[in-house]
Protein backbone atom coordinates (compact mmCIF):
# COMPACT_ATOMS: atom_id res chain seq x y z
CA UNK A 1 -20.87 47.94 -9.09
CA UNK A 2 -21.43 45.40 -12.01
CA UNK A 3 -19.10 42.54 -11.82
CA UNK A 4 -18.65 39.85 -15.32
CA UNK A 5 -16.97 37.23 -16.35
CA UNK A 6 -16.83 34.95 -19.92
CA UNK A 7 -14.37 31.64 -19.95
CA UNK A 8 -12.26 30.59 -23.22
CA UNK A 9 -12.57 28.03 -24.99
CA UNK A 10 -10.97 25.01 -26.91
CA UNK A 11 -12.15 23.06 -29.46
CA UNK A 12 -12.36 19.03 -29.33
CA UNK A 13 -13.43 18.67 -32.86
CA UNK A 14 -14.73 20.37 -36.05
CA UNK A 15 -12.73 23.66 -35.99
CA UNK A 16 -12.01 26.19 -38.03
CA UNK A 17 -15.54 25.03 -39.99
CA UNK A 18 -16.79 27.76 -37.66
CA UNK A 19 -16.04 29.58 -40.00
CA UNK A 20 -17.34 27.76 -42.62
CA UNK A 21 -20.77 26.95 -42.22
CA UNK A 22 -19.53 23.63 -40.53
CA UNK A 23 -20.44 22.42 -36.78
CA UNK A 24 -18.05 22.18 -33.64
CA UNK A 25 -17.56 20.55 -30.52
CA UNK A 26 -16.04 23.12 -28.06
CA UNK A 27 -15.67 22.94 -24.40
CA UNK A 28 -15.12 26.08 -21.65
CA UNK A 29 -11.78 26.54 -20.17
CA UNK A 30 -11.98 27.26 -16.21
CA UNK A 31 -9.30 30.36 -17.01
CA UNK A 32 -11.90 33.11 -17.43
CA UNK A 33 -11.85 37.53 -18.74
CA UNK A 34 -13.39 39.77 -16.41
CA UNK A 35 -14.82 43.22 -16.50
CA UNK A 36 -15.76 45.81 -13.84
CA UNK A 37 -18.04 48.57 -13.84
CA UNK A 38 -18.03 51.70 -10.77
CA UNK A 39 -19.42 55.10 -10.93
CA UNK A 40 -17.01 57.77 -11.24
CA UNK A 41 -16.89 61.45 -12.06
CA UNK A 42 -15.98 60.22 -15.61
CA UNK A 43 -14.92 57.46 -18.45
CA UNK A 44 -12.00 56.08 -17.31
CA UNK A 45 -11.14 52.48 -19.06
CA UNK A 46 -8.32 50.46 -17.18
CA UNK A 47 -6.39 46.97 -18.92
CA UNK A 48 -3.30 46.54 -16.95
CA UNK A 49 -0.90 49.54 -17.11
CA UNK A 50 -3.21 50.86 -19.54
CA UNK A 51 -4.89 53.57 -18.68
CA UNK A 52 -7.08 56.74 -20.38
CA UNK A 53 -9.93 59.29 -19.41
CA UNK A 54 -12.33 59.04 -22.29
CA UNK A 55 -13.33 62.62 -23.10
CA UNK A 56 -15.66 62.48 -26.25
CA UNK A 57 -16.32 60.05 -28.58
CA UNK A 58 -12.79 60.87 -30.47
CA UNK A 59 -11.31 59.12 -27.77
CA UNK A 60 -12.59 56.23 -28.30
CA UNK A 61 -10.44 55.34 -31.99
CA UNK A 62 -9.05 52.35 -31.49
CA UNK A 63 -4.98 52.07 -31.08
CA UNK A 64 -4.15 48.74 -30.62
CA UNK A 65 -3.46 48.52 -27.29
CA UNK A 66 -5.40 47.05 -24.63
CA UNK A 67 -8.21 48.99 -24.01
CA UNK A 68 -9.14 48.52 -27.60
CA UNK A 69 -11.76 45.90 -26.93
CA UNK A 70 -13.24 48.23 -24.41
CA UNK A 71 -13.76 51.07 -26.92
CA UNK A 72 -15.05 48.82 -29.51
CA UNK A 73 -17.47 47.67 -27.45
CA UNK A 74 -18.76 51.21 -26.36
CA UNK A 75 -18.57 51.90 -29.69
CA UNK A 76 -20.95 49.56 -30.76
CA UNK A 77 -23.91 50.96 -28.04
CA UNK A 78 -22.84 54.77 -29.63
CA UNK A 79 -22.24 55.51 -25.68
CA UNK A 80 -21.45 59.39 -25.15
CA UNK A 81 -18.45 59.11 -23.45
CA UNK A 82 -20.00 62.81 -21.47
CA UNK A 83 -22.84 60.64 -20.24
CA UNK A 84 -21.44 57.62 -19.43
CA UNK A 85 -19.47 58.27 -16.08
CA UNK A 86 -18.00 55.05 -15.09
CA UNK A 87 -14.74 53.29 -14.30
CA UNK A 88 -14.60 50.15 -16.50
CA UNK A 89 -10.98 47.92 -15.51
CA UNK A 90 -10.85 44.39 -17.38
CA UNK A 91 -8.43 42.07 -17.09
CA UNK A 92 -8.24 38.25 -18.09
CA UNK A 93 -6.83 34.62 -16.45
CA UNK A 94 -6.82 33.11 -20.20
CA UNK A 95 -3.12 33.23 -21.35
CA UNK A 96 -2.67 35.78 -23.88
CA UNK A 97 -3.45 35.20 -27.81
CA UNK A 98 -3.13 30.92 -27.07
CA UNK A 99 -6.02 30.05 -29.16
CA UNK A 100 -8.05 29.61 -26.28
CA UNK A 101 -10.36 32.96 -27.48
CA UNK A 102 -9.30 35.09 -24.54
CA UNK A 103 -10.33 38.28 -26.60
CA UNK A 104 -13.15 37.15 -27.55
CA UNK A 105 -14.29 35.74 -23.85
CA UNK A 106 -13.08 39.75 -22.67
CA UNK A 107 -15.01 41.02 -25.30
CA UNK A 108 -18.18 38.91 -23.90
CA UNK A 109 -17.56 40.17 -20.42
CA UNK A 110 -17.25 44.04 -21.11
CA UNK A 111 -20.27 43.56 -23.30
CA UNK A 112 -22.43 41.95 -20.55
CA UNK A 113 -21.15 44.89 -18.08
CA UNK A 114 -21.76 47.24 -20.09
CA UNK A 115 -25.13 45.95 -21.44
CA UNK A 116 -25.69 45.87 -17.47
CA UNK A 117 -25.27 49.28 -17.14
CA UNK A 118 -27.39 50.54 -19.85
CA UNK A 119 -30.30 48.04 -18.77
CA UNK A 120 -30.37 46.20 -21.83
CA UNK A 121 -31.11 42.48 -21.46
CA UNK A 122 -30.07 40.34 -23.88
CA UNK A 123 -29.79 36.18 -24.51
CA UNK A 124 -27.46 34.06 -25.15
CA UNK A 125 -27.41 34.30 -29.21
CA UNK A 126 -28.14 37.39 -28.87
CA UNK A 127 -25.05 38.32 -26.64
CA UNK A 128 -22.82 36.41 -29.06
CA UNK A 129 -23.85 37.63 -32.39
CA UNK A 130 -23.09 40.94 -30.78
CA UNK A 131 -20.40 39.97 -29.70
CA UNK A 132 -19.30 38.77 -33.24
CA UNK A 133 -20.38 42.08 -34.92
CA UNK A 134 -18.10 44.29 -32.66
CA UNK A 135 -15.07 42.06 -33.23
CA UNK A 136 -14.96 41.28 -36.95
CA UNK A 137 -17.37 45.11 -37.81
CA UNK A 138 -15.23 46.96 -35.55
CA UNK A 139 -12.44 45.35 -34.86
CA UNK A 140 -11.66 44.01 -38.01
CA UNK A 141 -11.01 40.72 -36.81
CA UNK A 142 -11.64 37.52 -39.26
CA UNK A 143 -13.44 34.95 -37.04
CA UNK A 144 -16.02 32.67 -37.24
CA UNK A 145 -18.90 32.22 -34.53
CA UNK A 146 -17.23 29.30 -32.12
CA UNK A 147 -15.45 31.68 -29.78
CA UNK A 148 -18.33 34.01 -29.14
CA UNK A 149 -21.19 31.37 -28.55
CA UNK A 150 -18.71 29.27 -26.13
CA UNK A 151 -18.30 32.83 -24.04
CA UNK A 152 -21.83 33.62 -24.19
CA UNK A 153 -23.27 29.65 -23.34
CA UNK A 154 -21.03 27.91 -21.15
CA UNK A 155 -20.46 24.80 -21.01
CA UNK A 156 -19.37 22.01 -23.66
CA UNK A 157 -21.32 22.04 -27.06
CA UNK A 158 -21.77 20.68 -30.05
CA UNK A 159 -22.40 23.83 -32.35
CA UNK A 160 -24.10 23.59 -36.07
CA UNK A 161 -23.16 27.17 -38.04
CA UNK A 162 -25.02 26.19 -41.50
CA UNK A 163 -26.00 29.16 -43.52
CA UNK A 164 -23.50 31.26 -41.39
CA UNK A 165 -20.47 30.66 -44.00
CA UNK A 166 -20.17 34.14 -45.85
CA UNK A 167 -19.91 36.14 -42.25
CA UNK A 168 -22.15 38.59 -42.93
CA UNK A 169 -24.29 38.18 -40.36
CA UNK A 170 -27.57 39.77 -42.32
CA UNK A 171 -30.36 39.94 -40.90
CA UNK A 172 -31.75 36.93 -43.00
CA UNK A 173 -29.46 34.80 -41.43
CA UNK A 174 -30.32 31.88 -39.14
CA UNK A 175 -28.75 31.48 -35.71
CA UNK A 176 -26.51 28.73 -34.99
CA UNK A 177 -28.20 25.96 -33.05
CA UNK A 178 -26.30 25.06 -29.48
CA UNK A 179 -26.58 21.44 -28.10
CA UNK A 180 -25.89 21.44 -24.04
CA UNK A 181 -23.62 18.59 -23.78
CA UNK A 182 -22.02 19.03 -20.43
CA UNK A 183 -25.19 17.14 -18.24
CA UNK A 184 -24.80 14.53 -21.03
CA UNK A 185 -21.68 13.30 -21.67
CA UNK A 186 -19.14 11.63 -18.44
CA UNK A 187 -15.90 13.93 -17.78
CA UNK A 188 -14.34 14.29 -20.45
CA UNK A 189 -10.73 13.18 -20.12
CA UNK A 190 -8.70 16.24 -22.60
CA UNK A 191 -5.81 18.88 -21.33
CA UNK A 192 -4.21 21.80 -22.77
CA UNK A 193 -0.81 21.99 -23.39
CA UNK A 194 0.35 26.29 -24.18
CA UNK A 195 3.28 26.29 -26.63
CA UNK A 196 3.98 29.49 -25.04
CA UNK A 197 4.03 30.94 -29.11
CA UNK A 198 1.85 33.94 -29.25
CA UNK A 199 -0.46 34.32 -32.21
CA UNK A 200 -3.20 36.77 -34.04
CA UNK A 201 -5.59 33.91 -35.13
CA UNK A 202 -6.97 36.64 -37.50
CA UNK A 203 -4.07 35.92 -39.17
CA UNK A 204 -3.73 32.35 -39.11
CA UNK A 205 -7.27 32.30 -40.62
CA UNK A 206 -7.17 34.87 -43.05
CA UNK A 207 -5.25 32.75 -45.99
CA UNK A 208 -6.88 29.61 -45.88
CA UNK A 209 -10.02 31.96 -45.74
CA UNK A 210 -8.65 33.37 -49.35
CA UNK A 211 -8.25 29.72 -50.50
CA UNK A 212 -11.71 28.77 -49.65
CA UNK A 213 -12.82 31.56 -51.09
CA UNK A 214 -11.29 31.09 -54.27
CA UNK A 215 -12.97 27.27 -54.29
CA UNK A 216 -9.59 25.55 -53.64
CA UNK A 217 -10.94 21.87 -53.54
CA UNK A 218 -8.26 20.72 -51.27
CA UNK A 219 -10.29 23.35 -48.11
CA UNK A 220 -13.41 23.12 -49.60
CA UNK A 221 -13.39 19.29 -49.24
CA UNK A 222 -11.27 19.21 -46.22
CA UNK A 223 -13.83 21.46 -44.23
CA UNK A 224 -16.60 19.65 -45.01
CA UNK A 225 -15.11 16.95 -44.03
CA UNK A 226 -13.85 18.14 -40.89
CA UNK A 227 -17.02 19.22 -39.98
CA UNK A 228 -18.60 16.11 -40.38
CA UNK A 229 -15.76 14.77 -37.71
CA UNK A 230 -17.70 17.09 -35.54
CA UNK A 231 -20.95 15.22 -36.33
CA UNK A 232 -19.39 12.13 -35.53
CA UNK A 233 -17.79 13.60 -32.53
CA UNK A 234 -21.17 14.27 -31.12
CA UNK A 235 -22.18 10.29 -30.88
CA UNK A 236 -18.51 9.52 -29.82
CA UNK A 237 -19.32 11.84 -26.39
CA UNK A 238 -22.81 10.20 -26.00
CA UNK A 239 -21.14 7.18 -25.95
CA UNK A 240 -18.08 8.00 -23.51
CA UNK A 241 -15.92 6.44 -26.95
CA UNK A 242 -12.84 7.76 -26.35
CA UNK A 243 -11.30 5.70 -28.81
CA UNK A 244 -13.52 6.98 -31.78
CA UNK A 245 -13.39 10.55 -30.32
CA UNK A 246 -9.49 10.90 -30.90
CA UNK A 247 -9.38 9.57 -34.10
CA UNK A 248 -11.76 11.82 -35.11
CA UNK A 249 -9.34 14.76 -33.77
CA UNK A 250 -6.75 13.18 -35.19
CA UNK A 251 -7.99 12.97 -38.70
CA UNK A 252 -9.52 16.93 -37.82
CA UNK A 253 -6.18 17.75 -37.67
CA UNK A 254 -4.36 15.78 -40.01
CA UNK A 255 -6.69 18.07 -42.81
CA UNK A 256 -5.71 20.84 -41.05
CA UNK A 257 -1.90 20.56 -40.64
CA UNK A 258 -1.95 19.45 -44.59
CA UNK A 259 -3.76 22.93 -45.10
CA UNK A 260 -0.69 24.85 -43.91
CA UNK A 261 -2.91 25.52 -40.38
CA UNK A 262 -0.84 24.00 -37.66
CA UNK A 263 2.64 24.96 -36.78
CA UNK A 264 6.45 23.39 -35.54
CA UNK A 265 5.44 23.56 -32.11
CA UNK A 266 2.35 22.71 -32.19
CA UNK A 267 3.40 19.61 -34.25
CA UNK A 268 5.94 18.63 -31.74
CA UNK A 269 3.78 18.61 -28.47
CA UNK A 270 1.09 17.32 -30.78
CA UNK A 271 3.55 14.22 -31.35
CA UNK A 272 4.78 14.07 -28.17
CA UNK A 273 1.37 13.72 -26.57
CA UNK A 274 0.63 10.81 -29.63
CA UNK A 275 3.71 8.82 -28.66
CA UNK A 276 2.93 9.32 -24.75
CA UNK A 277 -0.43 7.17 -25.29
CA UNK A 278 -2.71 10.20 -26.05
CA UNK A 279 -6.20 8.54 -27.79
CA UNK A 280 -5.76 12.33 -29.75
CA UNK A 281 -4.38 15.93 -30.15
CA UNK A 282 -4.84 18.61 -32.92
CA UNK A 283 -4.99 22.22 -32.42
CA UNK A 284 -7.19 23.71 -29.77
CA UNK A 285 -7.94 26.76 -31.91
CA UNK A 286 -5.93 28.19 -34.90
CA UNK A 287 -1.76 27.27 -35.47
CA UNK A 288 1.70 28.89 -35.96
CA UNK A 289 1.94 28.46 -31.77
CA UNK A 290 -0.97 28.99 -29.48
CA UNK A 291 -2.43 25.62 -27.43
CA UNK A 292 -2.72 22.06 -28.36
CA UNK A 293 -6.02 19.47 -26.79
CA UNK A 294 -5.09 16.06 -26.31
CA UNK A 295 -7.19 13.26 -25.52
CA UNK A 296 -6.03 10.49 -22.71
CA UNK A 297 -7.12 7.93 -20.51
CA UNK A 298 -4.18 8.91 -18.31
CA UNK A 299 -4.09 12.82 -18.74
CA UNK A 300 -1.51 13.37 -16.09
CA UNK A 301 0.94 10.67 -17.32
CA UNK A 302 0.34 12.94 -20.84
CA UNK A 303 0.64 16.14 -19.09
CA UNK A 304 4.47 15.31 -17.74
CA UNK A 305 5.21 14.31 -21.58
CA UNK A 306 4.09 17.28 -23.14
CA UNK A 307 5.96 19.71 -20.20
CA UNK A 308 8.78 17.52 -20.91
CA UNK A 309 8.21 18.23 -24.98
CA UNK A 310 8.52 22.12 -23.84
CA UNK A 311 5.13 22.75 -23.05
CA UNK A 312 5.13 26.45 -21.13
CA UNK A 313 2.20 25.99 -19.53
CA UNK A 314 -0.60 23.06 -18.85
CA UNK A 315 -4.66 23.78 -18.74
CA UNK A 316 -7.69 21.48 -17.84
CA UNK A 317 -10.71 22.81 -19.38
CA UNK A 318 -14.11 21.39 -17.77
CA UNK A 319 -17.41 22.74 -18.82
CA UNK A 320 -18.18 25.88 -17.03
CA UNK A 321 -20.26 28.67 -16.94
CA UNK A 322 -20.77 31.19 -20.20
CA UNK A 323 -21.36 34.79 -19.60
CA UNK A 324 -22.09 35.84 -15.89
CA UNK A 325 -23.40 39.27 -14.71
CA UNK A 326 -24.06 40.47 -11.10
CA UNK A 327 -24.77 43.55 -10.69
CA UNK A 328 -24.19 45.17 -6.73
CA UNK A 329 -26.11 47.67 -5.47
């Protein structure tokens, strides 16, 4: 039996410049996806009430539903569904499209399984640039790299993605460059408050994507920008400044929200949290709904405002473990 697991995410500073050639600061969520592997007379895949024998490779055309990421990822490894006789089941404690990269963490699992099972070993960049490939090559998802390396690593990290801004991922192109921050830095007083608004953050991306494209000076300059904040961020957690540290999220998001990025709800436990003494809040991850970070001194006093704001559902994110395999004999 191969047991894995890969947490979410949220980021403190610098995001979407993921996407963008820019640099984050991103911490693990304790809320983690997890994937089992067991022999069986077959393929059988297994997400909830989701449920299908895989026959032949036909079978494994994705259809939106749950067991897509599962496909995708065999997909990628050209597994012969005739060979490959195993029960697969995933399922995932990160709430559901919140801008915490719960797909992205279950894609990391059911690749390390199934890496596992094939006896391939692979590294930490290694294991997220794959993951990367499957979900914006196959799964047509636009993303940048945060989400993946956070799954794969662990942990909280500052992450510089220069050279990585057209997406390609060629074969010329550098890998990002992961600081360990965790062993570094005192706890890190932030929470995570779920507007309970579900979201594709494909979507969200995709049009400010366009605009940067097109050389829009308002995103160009706003990204680089924001990813400087991340820079900046970096010697705000060396130094335990707190103070520094959220107004660097609050500018981060202040660019943001201008973009069109952010969202109602997200602006109102975003100024609920401000007005209940929060040092910062922005987005945790992409807008129109999804999960807000706030900064505080006195998290819980900011954790009744923002429940009181309508906040469905409060997180605390620590630095934790990336990717985890352990395979049972």
């Amino acid at each position: 039996m191969i047991i894995s697991s890969a947490p979410g995410r949220c980021g403190v500073v610098g995001n979407p410049t993921d996407m963008y050639g820019g640099s984050v600061i991103s911490c693990t969520t304790t809320e983690c996806a997890h994937c089992t592997i067991e022999k069986a007379t077959s393929l059988i895949l297994r997400a909830g009430d989701c449920v299908q024998e895989i026959k032949d490779v036909d079978d494994l055309r994705l259809t939106g539903d749950y067991l897509d990421i599962s496909k995708a990822v065999l997909t990628h490894f050209h597994v012969d569904p005739a060979k490959f006789h195993a029960e697969m089941r995933t399922w995932t404690d990160v709430p559901e499209q919140a801008g915490l990269a719960g797909s992205t963490a279950l894609v990391v699992a059911v690749l390390g399984a199934v890496a596992a099972k094939l006896g391939i070993k692979m590294d930490p960049y290694c294991v997220a640039e794959t993951a990367r490939k499957i979900e914006f090559g196959i799964m047509r998802i636009t993303c940048g790299f945060q989400d993946q390396h956070m799954a794969s690593f662990g942990g909280l990290n500052f992450i510089d993605l220069r050279e990585k801004e057209r997406m390609a991922q060629d074969d010329d192109e550098p890998l990002a460059t992961v600081e360990p921050m965790a062993g570094l830095v005192r706890d890190l007083p932030i929470l995570l408050a779920h507007t309970g608004i579900m979201r594709n953050s494909g979507v969200v991306h995709k049009s400010i994507r366009d605009r940067w494209l097109d050389g829009e000076p308002a995103v160009v300059d706003g990204y680089l920008r924001i990813a400087h904040l991340a820079r900046l961020g970096k010697k705000a957690l060396l130094l335990s400044d707190w103070t520094l540290l959220g107004e660097l999220m609050n500018e981060n998001h202040s660019i943001q929200r201008d973009l069109g990025g952010s969202g109602t709800h997200n602006e109102v436990l975003i100024e609920a949290a401000l007005a209940a003494g929060a040092l910062g809040a922005k987005l945790a991850g992409a807008g129109k709904g999804g999960t807000i970070i706030a900064l505080a001194k006195d998290t819980e006093s900011i954790a009744k405002a923002l429940t009181d704001a309508g906040a469905k559902r409060i997180l605390w994110p620590k630095p934790s473990p990336g990717l985890t395999v352990e395979v049972r004999t």
